[in-house]
C-alpha atoms as a PDB file:
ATOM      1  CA  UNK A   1    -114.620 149.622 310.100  1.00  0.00           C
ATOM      2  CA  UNK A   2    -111.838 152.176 311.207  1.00  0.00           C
ATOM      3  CA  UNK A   3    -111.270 154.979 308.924  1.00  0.00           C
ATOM      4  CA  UNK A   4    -108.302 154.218 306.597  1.00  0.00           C
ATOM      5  CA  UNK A   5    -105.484 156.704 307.678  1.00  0.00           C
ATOM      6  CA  UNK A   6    -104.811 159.967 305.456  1.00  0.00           C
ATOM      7  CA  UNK A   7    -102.153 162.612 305.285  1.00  0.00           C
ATOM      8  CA  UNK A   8    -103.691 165.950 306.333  1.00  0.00           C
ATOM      9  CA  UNK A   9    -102.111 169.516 304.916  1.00  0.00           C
ATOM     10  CA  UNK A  10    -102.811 172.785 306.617  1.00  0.00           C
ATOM     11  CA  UNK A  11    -102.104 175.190 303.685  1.00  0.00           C
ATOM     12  CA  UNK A  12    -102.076 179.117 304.944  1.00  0.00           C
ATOM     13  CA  UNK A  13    -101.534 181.315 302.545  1.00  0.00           C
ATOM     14  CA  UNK A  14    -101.088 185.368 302.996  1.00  0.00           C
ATOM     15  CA  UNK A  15    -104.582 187.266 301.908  1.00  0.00           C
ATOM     16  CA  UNK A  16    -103.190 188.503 298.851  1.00  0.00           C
ATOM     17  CA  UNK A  17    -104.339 186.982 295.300  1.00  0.00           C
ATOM     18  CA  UNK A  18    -101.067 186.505 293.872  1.00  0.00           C
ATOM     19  CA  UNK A  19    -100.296 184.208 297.222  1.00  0.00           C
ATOM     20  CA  UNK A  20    -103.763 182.498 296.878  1.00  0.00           C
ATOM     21  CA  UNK A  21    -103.276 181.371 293.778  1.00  0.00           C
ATOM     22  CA  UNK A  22     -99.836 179.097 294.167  1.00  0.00           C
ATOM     23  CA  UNK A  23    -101.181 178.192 297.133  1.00  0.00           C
ATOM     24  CA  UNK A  24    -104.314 176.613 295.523  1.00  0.00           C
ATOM     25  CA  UNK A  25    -102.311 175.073 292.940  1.00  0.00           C
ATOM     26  CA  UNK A  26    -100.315 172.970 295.460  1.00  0.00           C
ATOM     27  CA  UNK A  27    -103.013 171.969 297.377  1.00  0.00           C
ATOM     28  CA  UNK A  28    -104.819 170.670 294.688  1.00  0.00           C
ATOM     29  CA  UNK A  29    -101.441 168.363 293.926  1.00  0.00           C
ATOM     30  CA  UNK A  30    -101.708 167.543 297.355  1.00  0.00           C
ATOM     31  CA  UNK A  31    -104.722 166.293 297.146  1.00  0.00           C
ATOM     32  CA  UNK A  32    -104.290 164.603 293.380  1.00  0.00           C
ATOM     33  CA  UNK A  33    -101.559 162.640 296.014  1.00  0.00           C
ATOM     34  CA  UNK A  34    -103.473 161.433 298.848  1.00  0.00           C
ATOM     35  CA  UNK A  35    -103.881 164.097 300.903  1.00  0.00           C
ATOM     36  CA  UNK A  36    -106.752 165.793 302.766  1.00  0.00           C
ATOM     37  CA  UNK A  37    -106.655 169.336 302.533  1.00  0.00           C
ATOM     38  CA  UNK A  38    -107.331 172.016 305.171  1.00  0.00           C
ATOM     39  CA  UNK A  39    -107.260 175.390 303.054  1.00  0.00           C
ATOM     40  CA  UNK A  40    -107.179 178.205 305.601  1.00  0.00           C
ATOM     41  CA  UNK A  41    -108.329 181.600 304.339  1.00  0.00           C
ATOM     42  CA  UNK A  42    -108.996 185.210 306.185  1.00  0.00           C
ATOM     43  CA  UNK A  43    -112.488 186.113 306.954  1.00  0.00           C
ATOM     44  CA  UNK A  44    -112.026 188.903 305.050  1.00  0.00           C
ATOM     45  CA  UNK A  45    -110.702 187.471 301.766  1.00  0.00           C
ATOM     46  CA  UNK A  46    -113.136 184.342 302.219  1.00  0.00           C
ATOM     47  CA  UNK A  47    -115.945 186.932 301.887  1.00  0.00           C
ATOM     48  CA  UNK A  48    -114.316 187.791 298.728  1.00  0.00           C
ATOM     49  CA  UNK A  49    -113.618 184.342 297.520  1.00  0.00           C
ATOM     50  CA  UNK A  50    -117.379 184.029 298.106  1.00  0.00           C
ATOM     51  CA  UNK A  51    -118.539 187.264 295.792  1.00  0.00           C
ATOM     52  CA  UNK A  52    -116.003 185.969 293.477  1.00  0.00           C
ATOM     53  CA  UNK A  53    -117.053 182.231 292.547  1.00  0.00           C
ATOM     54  CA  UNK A  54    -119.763 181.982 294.652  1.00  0.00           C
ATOM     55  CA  UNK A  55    -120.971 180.196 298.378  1.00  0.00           C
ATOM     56  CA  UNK A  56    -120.988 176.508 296.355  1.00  0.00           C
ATOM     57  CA  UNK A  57    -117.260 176.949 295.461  1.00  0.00           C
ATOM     58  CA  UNK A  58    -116.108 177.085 299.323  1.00  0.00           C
ATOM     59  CA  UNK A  59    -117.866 174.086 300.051  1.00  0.00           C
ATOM     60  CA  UNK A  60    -115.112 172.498 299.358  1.00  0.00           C
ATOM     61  CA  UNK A  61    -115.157 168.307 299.002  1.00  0.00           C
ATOM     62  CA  UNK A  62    -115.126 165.578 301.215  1.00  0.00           C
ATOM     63  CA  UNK A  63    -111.415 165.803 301.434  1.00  0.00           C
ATOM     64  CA  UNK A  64    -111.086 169.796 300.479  1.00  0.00           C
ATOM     65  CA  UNK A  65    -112.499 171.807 303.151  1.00  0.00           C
ATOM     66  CA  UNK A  66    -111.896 175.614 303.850  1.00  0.00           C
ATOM     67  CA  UNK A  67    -111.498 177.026 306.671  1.00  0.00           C
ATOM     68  CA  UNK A  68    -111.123 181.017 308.211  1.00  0.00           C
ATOM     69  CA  UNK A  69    -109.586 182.921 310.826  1.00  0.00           C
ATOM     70  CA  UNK A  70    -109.757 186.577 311.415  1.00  0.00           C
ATOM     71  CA  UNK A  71    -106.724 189.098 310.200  1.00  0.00           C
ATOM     72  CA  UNK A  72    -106.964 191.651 313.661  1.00  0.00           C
ATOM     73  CA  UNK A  73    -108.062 194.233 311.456  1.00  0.00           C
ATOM     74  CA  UNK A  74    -111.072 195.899 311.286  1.00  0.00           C
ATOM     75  CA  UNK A  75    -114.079 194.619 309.410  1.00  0.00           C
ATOM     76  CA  UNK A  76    -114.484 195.895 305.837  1.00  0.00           C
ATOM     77  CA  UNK A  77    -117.073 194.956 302.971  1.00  0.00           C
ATOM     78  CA  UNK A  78    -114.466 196.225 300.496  1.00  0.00           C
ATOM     79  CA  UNK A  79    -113.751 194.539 297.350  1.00  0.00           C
ATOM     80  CA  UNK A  80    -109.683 195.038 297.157  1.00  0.00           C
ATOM     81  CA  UNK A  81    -106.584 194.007 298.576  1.00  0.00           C
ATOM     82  CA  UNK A  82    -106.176 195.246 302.341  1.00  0.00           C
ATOM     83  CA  UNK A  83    -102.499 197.433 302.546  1.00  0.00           C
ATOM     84  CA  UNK A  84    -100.306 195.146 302.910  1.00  0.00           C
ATOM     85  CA  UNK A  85     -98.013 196.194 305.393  1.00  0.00           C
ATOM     86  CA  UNK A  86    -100.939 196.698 307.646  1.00  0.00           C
ATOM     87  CA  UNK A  87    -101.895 193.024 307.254  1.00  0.00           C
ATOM     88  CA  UNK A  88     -98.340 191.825 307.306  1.00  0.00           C
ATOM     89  CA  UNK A  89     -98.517 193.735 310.777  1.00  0.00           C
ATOM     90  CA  UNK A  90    -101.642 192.782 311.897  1.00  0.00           C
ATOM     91  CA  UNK A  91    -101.433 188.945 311.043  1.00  0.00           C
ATOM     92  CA  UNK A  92     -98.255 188.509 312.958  1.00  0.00           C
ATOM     93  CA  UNK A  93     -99.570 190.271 315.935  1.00  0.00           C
ATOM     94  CA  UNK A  94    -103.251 188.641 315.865  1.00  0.00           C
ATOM     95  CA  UNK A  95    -103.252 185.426 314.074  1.00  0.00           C
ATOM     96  CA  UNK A  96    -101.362 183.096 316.189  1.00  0.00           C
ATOM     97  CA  UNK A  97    -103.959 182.447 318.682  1.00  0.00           C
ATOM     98  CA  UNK A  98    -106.982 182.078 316.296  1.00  0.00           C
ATOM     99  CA  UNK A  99    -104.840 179.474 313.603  1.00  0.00           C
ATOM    100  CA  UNK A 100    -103.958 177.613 316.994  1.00  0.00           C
ATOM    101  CA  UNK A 101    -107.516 176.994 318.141  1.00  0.00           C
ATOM    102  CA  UNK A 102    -108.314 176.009 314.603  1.00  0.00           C
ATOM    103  CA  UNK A 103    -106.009 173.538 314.470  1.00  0.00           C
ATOM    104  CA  UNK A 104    -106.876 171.869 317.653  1.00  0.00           C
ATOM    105  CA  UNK A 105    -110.270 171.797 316.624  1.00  0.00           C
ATOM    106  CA  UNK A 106    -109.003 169.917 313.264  1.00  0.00           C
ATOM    107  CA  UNK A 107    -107.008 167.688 315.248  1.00  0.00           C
ATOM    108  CA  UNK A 108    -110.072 166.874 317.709  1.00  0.00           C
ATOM    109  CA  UNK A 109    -113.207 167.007 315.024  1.00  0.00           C
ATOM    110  CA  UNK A 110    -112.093 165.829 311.852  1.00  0.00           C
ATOM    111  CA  UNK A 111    -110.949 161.699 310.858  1.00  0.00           C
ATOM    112  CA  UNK A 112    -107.577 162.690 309.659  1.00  0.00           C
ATOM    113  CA  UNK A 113    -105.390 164.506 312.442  1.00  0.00           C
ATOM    114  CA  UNK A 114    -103.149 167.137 310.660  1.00  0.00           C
ATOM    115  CA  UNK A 115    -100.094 165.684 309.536  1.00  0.00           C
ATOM    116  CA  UNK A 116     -97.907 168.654 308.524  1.00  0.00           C
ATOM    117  CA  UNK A 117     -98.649 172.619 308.039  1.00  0.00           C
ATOM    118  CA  UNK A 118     -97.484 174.572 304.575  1.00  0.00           C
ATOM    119  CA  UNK A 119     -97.449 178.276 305.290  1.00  0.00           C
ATOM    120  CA  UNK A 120     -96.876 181.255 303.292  1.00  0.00           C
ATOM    121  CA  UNK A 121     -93.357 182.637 303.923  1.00  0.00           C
ATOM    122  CA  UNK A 122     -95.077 185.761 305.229  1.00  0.00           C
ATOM    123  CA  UNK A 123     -96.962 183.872 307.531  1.00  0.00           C
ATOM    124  CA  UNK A 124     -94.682 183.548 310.168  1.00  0.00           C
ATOM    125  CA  UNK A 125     -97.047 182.286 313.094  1.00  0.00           C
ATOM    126  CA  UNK A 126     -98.356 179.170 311.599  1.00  0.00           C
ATOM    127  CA  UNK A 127     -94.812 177.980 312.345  1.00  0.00           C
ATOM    128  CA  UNK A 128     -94.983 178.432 315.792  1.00  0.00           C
ATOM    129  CA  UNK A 129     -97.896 177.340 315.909  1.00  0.00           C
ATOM    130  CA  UNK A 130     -96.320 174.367 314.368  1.00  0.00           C
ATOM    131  CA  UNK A 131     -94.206 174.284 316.903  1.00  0.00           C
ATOM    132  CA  UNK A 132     -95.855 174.522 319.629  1.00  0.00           C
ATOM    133  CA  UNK A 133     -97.913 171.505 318.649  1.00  0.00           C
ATOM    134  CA  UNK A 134     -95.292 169.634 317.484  1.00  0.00           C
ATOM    135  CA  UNK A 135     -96.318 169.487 313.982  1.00  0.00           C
ATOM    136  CA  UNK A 136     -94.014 169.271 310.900  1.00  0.00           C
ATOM    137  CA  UNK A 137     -94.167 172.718 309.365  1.00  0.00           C
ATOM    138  CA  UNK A 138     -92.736 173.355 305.727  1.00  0.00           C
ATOM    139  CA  UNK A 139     -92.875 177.409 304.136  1.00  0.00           C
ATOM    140  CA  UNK A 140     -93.941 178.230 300.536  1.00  0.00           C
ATOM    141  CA  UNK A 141     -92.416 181.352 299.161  1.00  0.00           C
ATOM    142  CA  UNK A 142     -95.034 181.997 296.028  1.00  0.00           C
ATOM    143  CA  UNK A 143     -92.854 185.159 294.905  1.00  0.00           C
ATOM    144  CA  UNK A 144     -90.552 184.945 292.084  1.00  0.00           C
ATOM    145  CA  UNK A 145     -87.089 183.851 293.058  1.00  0.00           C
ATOM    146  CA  UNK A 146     -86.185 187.433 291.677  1.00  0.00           C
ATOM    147  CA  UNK A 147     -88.027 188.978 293.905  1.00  0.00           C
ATOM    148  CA  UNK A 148     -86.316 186.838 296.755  1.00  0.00           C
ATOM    149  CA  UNK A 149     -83.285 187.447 295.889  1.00  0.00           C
ATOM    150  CA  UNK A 150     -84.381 191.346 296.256  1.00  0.00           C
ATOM    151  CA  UNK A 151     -86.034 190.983 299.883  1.00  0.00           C
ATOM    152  CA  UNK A 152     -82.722 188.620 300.769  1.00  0.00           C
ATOM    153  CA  UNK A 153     -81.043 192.537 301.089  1.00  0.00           C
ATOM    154  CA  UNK A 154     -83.504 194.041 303.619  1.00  0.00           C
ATOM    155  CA  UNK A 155     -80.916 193.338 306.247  1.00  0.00           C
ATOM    156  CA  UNK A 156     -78.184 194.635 304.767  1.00  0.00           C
ATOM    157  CA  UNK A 157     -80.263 197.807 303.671  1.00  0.00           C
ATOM    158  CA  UNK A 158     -80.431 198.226 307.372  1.00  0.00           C
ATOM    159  CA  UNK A 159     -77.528 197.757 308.630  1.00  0.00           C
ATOM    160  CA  UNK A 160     -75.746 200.290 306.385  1.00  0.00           C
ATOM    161  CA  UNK A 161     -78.136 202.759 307.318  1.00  0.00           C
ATOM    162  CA  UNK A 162     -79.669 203.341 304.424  1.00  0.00           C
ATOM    163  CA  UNK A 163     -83.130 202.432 305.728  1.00  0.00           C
ATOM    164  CA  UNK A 164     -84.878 203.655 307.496  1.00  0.00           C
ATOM    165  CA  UNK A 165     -85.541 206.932 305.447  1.00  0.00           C
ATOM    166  CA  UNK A 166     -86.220 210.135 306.925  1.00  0.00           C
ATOM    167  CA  UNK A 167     -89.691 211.589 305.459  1.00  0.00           C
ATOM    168  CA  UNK A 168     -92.105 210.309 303.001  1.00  0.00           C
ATOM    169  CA  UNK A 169     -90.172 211.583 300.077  1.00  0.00           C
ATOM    170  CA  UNK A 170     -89.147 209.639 297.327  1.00  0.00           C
ATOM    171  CA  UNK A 171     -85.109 209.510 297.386  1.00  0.00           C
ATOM    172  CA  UNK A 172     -83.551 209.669 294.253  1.00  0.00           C
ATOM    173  CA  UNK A 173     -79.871 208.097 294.198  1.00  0.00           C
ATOM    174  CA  UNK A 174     -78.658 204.323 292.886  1.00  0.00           C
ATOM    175  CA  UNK A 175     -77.758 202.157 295.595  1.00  0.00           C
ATOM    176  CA  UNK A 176     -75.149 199.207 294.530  1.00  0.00           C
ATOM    177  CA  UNK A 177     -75.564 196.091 296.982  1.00  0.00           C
ATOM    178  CA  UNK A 178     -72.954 194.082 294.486  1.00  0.00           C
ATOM    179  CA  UNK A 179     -72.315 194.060 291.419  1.00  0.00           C
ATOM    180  CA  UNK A 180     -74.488 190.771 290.476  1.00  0.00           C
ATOM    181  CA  UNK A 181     -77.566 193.055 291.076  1.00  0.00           C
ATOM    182  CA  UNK A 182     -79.067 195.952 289.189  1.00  0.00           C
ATOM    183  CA  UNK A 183     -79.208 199.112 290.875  1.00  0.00           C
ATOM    184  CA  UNK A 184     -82.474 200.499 292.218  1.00  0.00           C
ATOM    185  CA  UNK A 185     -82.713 204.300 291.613  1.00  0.00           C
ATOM    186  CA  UNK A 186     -85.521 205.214 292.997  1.00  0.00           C
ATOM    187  CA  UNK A 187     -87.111 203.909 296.275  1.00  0.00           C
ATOM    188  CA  UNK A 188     -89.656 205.110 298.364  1.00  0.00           C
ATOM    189  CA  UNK A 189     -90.114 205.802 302.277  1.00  0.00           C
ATOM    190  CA  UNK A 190     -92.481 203.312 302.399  1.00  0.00           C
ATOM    191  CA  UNK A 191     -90.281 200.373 302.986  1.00  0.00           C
ATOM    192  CA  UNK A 192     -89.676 201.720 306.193  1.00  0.00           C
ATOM    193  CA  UNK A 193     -91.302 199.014 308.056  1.00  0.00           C
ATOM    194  CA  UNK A 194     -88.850 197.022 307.054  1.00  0.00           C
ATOM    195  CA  UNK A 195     -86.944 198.566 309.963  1.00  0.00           C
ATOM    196  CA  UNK A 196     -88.869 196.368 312.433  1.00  0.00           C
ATOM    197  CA  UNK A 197     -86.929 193.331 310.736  1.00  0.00           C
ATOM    198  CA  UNK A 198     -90.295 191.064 310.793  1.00  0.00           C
ATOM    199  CA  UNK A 199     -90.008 190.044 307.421  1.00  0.00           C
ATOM    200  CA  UNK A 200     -86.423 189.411 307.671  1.00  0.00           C
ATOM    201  CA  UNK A 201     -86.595 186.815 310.593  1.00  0.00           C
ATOM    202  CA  UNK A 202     -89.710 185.185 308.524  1.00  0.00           C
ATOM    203  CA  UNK A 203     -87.237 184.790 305.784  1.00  0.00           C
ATOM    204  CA  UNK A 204     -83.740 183.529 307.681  1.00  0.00           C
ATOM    205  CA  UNK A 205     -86.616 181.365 309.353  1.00  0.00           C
ATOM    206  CA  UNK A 206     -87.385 179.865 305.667  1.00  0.00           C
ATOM    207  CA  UNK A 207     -83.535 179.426 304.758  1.00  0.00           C
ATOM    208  CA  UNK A 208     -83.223 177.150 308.219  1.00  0.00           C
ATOM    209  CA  UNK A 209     -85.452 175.013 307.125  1.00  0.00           C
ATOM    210  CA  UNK A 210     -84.525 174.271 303.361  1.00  0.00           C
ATOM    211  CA  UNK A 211     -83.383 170.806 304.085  1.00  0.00           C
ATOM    212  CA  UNK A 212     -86.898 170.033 305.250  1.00  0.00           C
ATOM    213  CA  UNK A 213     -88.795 170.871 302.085  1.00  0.00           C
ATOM    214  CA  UNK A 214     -86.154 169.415 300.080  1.00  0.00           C
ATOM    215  CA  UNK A 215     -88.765 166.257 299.099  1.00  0.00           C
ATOM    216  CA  UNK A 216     -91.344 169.249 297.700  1.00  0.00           C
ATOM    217  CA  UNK A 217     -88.534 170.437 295.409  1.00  0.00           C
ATOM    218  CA  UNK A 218     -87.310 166.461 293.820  1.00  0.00           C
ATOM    219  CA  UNK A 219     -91.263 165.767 293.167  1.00  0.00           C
ATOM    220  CA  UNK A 220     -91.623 165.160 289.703  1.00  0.00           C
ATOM    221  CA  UNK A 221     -94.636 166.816 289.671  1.00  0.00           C
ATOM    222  CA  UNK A 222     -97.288 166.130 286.701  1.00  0.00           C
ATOM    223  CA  UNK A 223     -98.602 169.748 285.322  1.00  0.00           C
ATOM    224  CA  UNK A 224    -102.137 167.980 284.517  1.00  0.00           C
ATOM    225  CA  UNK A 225    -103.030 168.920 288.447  1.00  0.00           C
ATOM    226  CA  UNK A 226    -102.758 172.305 287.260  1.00  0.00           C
ATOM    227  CA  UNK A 227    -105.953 172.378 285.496  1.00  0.00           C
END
């Protein structure tokens, strides 16, 4: 008898627990819907998945697998969150290669072909890897919409010159991008990367799509596949 045809999800979050989390939460309403899951995790923060809840917990179920690719960085047994704008980096530079072999390999090895890809706003090679395969491809922002409305102003940051800084001081002065939003008085040199406008195209990337993830958004989701 054939194998009764399932929706598969590629879910990719960025290695960070606060992105983990969300992520995890929709899957498992995925899954409460039909769906086989593919939950795709860093080497480096499976390990710590692993010491966290132990090897039985990332055996997943029949239709709840996990599944790893390397970051590009170097290989570390410590118990923390890697520096984010070194993994930012390093995922975009390293990642697209790896998450494109894996999901070939899903497509050729498991019963359900993959049926769509939900990655991490961050994570912008999954979509072209989506692309490239010719896979539907939705992105999950997990931070608060705050937050977005904050990294929304990297451009314009930029483009008055304001970043990058010069140093690694702090600089002290209010900057006033309108008057809807609080000003920020004290910002570090740190941001700096932002310069290199990564983040920026991952998020105009995310605003394109909207209309596509429109369905996600009218679910009326039940909170009991929360627990």
């Amino acid at each position: 008898m054939d194998t009764p045809k399932k929706p598969h999800a590629v879910f990719v979050p960025f290695p960070a627990q606060g992105h983990v989390n969300p992520f995890m939460q929709l899957a498992k309403l995925f899954r409460c819907n039909g769906f086989h899951i593919t939950f795709v995790n860093t080497e480096f923060n499976h390990k710590r998945l692993i010491k966290s809840l132990g090897a039985d917990f990332v055996k997943g179920l029949p239709d709840f697998q996990f599944e790893t690719i390397p970051d590009g960085l170097p290989e570390s047994d410590k118990d923390a969150t890697q520096d984010v704008p070194t993994l930012c980096d390093s995922t975009r530079k390293n990642c697209f290669g790896p998450f494109k072999e894996l999901v070939i390999k899903l497509n050729t090895s498991s019963p359900y072909p993959v049926t769509c890809i939900i990655a991490d706003g961050i994570m912008g090679f999954a979509g072209s890897v989506a692309k490239d395969l010719g896979i539907p491809e939705s992105q999950f922002w997990t931070a608060s919409a705050c937050g977005f409305v904050g990294y929304l102003q990297y451009d314009e940051l930029v483009d008055r010159g304001i970043l990058p800084f010069k140093g690694d001081q702090a600089i002290s002065f209010t900057i006033m991008i309108n008057n809807k939003v609080f000003g920020l008085a004290t910002i570090y040199a740190s941001t700096n990367y932002i310069k290199r406008r990564y983040m920026w195209a991952d998020l105009t990337s995310i605003l394109g799509k909207k209309s596509r993830v429109n369905w996600l958004l009218d679910c009326e989701i039940n909170t009991k596949f929360f627990s």
